[in-house]
Protein backbone atom coordinates (compact mmCIF):
# COMPACT_ATOMS: atom_id res chain seq x y z
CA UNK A 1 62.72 132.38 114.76
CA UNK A 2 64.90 133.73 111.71
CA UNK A 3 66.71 130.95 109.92
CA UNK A 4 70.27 130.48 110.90
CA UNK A 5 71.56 132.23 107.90
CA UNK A 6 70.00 134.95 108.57
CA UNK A 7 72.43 135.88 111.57
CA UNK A 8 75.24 135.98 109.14
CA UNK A 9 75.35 139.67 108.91
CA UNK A 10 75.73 139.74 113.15
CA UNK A 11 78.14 137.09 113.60
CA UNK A 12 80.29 137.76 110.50
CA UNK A 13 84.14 138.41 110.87
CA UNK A 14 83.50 141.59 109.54
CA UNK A 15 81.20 142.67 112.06
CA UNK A 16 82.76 145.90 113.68
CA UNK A 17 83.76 146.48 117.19
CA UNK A 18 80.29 148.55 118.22
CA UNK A 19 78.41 145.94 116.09
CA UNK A 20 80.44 142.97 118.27
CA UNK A 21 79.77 145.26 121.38
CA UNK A 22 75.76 145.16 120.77
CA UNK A 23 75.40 141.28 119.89
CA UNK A 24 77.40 140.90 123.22
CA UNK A 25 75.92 143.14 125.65
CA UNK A 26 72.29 142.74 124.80
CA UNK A 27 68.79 142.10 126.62
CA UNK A 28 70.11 138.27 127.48
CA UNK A 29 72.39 140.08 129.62
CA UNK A 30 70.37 141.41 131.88
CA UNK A 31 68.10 138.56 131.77
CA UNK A 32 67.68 135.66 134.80
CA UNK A 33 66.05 132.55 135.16
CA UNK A 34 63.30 132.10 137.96
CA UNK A 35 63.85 129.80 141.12
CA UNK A 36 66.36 127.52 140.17
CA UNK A 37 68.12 124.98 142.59
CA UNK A 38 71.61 125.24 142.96
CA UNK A 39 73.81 123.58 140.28
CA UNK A 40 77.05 123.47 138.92
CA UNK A 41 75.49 123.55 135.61
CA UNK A 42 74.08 126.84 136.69
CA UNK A 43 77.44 128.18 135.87
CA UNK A 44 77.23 127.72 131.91
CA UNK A 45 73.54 129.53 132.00
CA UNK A 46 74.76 133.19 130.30
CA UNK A 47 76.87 131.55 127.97
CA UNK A 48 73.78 129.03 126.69
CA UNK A 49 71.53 132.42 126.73
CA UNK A 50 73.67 134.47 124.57
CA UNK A 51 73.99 131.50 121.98
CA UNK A 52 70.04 130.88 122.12
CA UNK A 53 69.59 134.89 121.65
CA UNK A 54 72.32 135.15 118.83
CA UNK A 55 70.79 132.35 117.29
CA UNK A 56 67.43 131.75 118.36
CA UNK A 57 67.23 127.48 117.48
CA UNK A 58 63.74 126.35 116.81
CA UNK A 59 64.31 122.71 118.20
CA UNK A 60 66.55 122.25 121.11
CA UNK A 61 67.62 118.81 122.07
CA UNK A 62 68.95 117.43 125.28
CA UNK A 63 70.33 113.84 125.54
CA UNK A 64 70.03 112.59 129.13
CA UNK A 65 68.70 115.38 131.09
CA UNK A 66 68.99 112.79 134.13
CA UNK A 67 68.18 114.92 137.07
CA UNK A 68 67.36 117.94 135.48
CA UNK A 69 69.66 120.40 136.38
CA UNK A 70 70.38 121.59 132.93
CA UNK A 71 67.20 120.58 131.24
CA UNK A 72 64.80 122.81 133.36
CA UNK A 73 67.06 126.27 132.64
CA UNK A 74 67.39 125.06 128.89
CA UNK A 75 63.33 125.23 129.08
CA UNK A 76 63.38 129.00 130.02
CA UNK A 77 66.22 129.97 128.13
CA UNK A 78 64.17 128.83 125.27
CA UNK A 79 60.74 130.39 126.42
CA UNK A 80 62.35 133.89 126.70
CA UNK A 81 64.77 133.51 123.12
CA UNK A 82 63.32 131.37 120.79
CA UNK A 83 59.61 130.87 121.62
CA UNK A 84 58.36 129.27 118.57
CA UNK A 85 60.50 126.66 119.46
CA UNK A 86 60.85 123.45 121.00
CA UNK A 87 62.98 121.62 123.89
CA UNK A 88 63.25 117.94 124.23
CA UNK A 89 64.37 115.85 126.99
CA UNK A 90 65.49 112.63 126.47
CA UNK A 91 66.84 109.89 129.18
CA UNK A 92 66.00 106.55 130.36
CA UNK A 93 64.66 107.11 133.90
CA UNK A 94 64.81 103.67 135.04
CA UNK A 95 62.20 103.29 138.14
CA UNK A 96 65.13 103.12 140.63
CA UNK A 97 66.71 106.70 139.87
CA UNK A 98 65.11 107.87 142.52
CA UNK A 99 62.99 111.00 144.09
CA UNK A 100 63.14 114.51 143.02
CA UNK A 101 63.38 117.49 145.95
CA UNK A 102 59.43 117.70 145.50
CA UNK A 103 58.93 113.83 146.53
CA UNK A 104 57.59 112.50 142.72
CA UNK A 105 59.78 110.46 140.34
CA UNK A 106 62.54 112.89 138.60
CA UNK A 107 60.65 111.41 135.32
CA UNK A 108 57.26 112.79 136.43
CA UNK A 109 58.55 115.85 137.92
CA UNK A 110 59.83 117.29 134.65
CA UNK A 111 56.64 115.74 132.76
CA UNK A 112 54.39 117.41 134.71
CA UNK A 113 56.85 120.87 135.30
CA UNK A 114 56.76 121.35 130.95
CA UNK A 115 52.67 120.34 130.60
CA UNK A 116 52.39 123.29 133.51
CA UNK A 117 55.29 125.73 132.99
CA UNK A 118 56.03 125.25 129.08
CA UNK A 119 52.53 123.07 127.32
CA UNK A 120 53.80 124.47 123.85
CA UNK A 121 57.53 124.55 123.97
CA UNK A 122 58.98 121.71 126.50
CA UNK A 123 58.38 117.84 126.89
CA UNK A 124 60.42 114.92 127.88
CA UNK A 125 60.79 111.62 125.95
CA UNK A 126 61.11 108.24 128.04
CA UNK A 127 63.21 105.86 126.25
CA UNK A 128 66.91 104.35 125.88
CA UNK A 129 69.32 107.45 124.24
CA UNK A 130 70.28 104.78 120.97
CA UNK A 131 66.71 104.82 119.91
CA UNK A 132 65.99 108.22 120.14
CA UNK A 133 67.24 109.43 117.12
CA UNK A 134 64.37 107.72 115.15
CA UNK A 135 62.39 110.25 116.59
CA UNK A 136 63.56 113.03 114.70
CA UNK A 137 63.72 114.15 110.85
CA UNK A 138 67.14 114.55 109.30
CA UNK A 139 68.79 117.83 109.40
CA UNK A 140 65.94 119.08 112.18
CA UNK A 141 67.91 119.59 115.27
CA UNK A 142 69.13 123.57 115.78
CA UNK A 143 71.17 122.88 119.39
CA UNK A 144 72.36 119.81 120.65
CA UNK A 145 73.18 119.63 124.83
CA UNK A 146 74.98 116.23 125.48
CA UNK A 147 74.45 116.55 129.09
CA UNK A 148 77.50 114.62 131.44
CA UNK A 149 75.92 110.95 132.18
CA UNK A 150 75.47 110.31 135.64
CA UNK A 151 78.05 108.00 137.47
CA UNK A 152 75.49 106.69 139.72
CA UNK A 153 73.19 105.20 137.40
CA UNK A 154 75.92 103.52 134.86
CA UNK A 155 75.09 105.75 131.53
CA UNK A 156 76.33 104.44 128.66
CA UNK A 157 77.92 106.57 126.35
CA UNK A 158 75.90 108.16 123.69
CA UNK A 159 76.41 107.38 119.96
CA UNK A 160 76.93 110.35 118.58
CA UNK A 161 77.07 108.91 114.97
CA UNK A 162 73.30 107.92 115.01
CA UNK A 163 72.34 111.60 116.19
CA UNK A 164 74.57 113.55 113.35
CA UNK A 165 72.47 113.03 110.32
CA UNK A 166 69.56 114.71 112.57
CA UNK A 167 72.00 118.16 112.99
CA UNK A 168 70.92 120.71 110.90
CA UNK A 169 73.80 123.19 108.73
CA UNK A 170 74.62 125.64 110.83
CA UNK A 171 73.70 123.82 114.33
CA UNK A 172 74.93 124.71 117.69
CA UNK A 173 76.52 121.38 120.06
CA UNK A 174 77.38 121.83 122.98
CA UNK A 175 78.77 119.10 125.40
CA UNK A 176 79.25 119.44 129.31
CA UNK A 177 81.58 118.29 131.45
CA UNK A 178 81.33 116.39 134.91
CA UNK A 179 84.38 116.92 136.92
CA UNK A 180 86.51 119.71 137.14
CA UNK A 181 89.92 118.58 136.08
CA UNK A 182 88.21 116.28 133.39
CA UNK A 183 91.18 113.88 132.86
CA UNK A 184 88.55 110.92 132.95
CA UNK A 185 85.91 112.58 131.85
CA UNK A 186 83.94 110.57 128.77
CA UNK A 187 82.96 114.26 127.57
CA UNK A 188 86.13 115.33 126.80
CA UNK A 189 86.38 112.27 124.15
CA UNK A 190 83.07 112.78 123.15
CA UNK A 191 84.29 116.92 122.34
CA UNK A 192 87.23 115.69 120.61
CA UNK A 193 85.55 113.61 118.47
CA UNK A 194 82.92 116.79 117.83
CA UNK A 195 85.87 118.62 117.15
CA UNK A 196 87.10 116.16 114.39
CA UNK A 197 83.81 116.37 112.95
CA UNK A 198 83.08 119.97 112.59
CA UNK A 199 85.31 123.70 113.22
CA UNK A 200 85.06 124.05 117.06
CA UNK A 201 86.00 126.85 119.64
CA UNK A 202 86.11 126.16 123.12
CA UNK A 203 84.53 128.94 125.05
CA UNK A 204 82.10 128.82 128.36
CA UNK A 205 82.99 127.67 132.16
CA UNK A 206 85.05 125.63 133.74
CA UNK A 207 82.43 122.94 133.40
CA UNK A 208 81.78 123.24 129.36
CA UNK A 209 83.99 121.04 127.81
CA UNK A 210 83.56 122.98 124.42
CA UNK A 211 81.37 124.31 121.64
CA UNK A 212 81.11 122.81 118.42
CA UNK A 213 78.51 124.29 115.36
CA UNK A 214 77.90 122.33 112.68
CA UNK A 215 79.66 124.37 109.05
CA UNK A 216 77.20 125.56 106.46
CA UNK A 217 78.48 125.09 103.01
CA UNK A 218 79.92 128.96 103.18
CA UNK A 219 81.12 128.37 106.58
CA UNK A 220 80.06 128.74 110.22
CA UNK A 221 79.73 132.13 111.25
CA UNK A 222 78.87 132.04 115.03
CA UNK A 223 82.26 129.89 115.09
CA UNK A 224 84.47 132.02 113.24
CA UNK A 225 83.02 134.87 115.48
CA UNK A 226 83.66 132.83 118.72
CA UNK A 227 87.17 132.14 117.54
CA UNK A 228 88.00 135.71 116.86
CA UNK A 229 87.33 136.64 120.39
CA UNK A 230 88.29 133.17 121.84
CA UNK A 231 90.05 134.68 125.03
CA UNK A 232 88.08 137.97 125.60
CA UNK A 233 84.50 135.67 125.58
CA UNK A 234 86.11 132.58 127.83
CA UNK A 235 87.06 135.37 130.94
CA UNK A 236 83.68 136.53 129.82
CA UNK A 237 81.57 134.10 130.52
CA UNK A 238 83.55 132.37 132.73
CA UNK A 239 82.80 135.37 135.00
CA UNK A 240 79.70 135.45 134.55
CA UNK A 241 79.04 132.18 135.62
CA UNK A 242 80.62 132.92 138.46
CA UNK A 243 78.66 135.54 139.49
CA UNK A 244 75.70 133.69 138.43
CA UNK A 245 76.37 131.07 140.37
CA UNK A 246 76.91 132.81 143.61
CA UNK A 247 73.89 134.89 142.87
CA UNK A 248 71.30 132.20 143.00
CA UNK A 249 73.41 130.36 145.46
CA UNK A 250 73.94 132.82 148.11
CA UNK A 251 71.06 135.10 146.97
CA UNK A 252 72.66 138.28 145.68
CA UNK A 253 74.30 139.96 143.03
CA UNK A 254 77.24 141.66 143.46
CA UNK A 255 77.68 143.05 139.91
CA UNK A 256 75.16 145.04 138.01
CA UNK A 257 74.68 144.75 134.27
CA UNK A 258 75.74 147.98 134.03
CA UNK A 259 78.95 146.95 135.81
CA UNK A 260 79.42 143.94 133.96
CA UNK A 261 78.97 145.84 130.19
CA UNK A 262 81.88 148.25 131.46
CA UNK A 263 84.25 145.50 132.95
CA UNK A 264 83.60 143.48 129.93
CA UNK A 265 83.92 146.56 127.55
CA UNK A 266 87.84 146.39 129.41
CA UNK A 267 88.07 143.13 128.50
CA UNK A 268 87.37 143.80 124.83
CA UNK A 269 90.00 146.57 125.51
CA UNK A 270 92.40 144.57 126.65
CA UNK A 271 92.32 142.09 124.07
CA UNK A 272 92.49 144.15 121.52
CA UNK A 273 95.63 145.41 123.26
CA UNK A 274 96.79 141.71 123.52
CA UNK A 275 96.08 141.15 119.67
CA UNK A 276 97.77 144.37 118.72
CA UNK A 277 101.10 143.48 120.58
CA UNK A 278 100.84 139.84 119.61
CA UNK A 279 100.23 141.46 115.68
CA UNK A 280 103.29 143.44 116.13
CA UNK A 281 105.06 140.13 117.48
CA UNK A 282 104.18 138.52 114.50
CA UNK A 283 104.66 141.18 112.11
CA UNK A 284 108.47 141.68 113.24
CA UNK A 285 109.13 137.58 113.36
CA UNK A 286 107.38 137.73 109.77
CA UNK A 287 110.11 140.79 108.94
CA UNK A 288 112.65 138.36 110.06
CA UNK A 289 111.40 135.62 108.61
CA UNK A 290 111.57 137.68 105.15
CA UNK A 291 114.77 138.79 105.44
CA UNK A 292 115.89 135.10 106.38
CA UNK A 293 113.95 134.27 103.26
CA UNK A 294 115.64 137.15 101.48
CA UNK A 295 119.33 135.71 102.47
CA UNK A 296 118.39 132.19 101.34
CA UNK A 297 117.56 133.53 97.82
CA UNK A 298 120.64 135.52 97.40
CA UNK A 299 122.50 132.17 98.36
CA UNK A 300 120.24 130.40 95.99
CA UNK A 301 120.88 132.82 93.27
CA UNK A 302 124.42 132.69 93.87
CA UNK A 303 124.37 128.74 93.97
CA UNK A 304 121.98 128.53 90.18
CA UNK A 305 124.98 130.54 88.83
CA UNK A 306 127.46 128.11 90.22
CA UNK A 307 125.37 125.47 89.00
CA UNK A 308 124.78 127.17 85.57
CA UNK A 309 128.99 127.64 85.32
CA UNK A 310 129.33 123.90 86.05
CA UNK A 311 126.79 122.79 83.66
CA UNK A 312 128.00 124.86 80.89
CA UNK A 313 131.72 123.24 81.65
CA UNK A 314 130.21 119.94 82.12
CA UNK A 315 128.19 120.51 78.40
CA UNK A 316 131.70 121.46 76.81
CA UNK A 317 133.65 118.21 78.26
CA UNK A 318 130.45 116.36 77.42
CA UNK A 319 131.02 118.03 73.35
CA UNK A 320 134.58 117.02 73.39
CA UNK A 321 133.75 113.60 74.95
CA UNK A 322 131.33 113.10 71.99
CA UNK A 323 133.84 114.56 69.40
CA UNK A 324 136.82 111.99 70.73
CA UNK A 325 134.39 108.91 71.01
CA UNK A 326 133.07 109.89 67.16
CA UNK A 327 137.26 109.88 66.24
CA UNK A 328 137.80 106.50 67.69
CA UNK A 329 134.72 105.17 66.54
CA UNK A 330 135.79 105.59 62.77
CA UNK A 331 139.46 105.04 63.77
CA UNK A 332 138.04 101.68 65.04
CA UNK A 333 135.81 101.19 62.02
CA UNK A 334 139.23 101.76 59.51
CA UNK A 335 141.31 99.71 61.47
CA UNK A 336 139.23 96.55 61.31
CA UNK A 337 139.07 97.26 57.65
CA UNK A 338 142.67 97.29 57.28
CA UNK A 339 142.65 93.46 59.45
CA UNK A 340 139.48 92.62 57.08
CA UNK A 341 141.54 93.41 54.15
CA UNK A 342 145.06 92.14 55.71
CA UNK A 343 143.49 88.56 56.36
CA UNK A 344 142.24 88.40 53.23
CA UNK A 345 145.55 88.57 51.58
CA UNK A 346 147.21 86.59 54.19
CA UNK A 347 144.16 84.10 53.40
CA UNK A 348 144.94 84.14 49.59
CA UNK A 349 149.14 83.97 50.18
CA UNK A 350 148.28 80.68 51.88
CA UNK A 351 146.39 79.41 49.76
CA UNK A 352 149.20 80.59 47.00
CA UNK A 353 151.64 78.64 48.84
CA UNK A 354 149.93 75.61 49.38
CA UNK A 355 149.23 75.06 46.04
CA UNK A 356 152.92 74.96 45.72
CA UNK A 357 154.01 73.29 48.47
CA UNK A 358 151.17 70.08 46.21
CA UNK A 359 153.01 71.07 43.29
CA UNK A 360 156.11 70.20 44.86
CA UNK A 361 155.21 67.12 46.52
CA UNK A 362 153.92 66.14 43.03
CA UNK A 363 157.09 66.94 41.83
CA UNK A 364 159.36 64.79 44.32
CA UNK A 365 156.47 61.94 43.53
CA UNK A 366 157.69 62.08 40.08
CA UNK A 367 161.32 62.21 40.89
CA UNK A 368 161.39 59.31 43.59
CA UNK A 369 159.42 57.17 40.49
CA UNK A 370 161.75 57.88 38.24
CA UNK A 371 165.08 57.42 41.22
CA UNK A 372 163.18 53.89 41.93
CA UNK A 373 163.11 53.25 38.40
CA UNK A 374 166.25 53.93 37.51
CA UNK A 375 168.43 51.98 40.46
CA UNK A 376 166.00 48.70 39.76
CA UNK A 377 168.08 49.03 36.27
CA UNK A 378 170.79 46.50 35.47
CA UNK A 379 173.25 49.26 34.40
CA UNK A 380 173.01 51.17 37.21
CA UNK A 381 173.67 47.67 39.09
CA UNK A 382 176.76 46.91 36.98
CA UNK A 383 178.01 50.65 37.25
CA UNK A 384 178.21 50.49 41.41
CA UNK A 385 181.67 49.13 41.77
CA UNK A 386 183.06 52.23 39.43
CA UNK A 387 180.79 54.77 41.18
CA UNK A 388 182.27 53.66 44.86
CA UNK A 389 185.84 53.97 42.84
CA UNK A 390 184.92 57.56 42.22
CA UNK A 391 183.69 58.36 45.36
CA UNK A 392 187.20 57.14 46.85
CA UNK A 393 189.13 59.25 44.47
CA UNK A 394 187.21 62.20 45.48
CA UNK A 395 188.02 61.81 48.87
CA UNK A 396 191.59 61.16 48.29
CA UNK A 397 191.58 64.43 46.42
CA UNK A 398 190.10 66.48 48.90
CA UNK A 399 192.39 64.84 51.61
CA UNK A 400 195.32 66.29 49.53
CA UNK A 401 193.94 69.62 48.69
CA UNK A 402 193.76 70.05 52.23
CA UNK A 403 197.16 68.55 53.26
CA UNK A 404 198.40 71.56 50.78
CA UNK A 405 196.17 74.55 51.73
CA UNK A 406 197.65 73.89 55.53
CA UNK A 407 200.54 75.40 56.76
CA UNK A 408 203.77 73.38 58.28
């Protein structure tokens, strides 16, 4: 088997439509697998075919292959596209699963089915799907089925975090469902949580819950591929399940591979149609979107001038704001001089007149001395009687005066 990267070229995005055309409609289409029982699983058997002859896996890895119904089509699928490979069954098979349609255990049928039908490519392992993943090297497994667990026999859910270390770069998963609408379904949480792991497209039957491929450092070809042709592949394969299906149901085929290269040749017509008109859609709502864009930037320009007027307006009040608060700052800084100065004088006049106000009470401490000194004298003692005399006579005088200076 080429290595993985080695189908770059084929599965590239830049593949054209002839090159698309060939990986599609190659041998696997024309291709069937011999006797199987019917299935609903049958139904997802050109979609698995064209993945195993796109990428050819070398070790192909089924977790609980139960019954068989997917495992023993996986085994030819890999005989015919990647025969220096190897597929692996894994499941419990507890003793009381039951019969297979030939009588044996289901366990021994498909033992003794890959030692007779596929010695160097197929074999089975016995044991509980959590300790499993031992058996494998890191980064060995190519494509991953995580086959639907079987409601009969109480599965329990498979740890998917034990098996990714064992996926290798560029990887194929695959997960299938087990009811049709799938609003239950475990699978569908098990795909979701694929789908947060690694890029995913879903593509297949009604029954495949999705497609996941684990991203090389440079990307995941196959993926992007399966993505760029999402719709046109689904109706694809979806029909051909279909007819599949009824074919080894029923036991006929009523579409030839010639037939089904032409209608699916329409189908790669009419989705290119579909892209063209939906890249017209988008180029005119991208034309609108621009000139929306366009409109907002003329308003923005318009609004930056606005902005720039106000902020040189706001600069000059801002100037004279500075300018005034400079003014009153030294007005400020002057006028407490001026008080400085003023209650320093007003300081020193105080001072000026409370020094006189002592000398004057010095002064009227003399004077009262010398009044008390004088009055404790024996003249001024024997002068009294004349100085009352005088003070009559002036009184009398004045009395006069005043009789005089009043008319009638």
């Amino acid at each position: 088997m080429a290595d993985f990267q080695e189908h770059d070229g084929r599965s590239s995005l830049t593949m054209t439509d002839r090159q698309r055309e060939v990986v599609l409609l190659g041998d696997w289409l024309s291709w069937s697998p011999d006797s199987l029982p019917p299935s609903r699983w049958n139904r997802n058997i050109p979609f698995v075919t064209w993945i195993f002859a796109n990428l050819g896996p070398r070790q192909c890895v089924e977790i609980g292959s139960g019954s068989g119904e997917s495992f023993r089509p996986l085994c030819q699928i890999a005989d015919r596209f990647s025969p220096k490979g190897q597929c692996i069954g894994i499941d419990p098979w507890k003793d009381d699963d039951g019969t297979s349609i030939w009588g044996r255990s289901i366990y021994e049928e498909l033992r003794d089915r890959c030692e007779t039908l596929h010695p160097d490519s197929a074999s089975v392992l016995r044991m509980e799907l959590d300790d499993a993943p031992s058996q494998f090297d890191p980064a060995s497994i190519d494509f991953l089925h995580i086959a639907p667990p079987d409601r009969t026999r109480n599965s329990a859910p498979v740890d998917l975090s034990l098996w990714r270390p064992k996926l290798r770069a560029g990887s194929v998963v695959m997960v299938s469902r087990s009811t049709e609408d799938g609003v239950d379904d475990p699978m569908i949480k098990v795909w979701q949580l694929l789908s947060d792991w690694y890029p995913s497209a879903f593509v297949g039957s009604p029954y495949l819950a999705g497609v996941a491929q684990v991203p090389y450092e440079t990307g995941a070809p196959l993926v992007e591929f399966l993505q760029s042709n999402a719709t046109a592949l689904s109706t694809f394969f979806r029909l051909l399940g279909e007819r599949f299906e009824y074919r080894y149901v029923i036991g006929s085929d009523p579409m030839s591979p010639d037939a089904l290269r032409r209608y699916f040749s329409q189908i790669l017509s009419d989705h290119a149609e579909e892209v063209s008109r939906s890249d017209k859609q988008q180029a005119a709502a991208l034309d609108a979107l621009n000139e929306q864009i366009a409109s907002i930037n003329e308003r923005l320009f318009v609004g930056a001038a606005e902005v720039n007027t106000l902020q040189a307006e706001t600069d000059i009040l801002l100037a004279k704001l500075a300018s005034s608060a400079a003014t009153y700052d030294r007005e400020r800084e002057d006028l407490h001089l001026r008080l400085s100065e003023l209650n320093e004088r007003h300081r020193q006049h105080l001072a000026t007149l409370q020094h006189q106000i002592n000398l004057r009470d010095i002064q009227i401490n003399e004077l009262s001395t010398h009044i008390n000194a004088m009055v404790a004298t024996r003249s001024w003692q024997i002068t009294k009687p004349l100085r009352m005399i005088q003070r009559v006579l002036v009184r009398l005088r004045l009395a006069e005066h005043f009789r005089k200076s009043t008319p009638g």
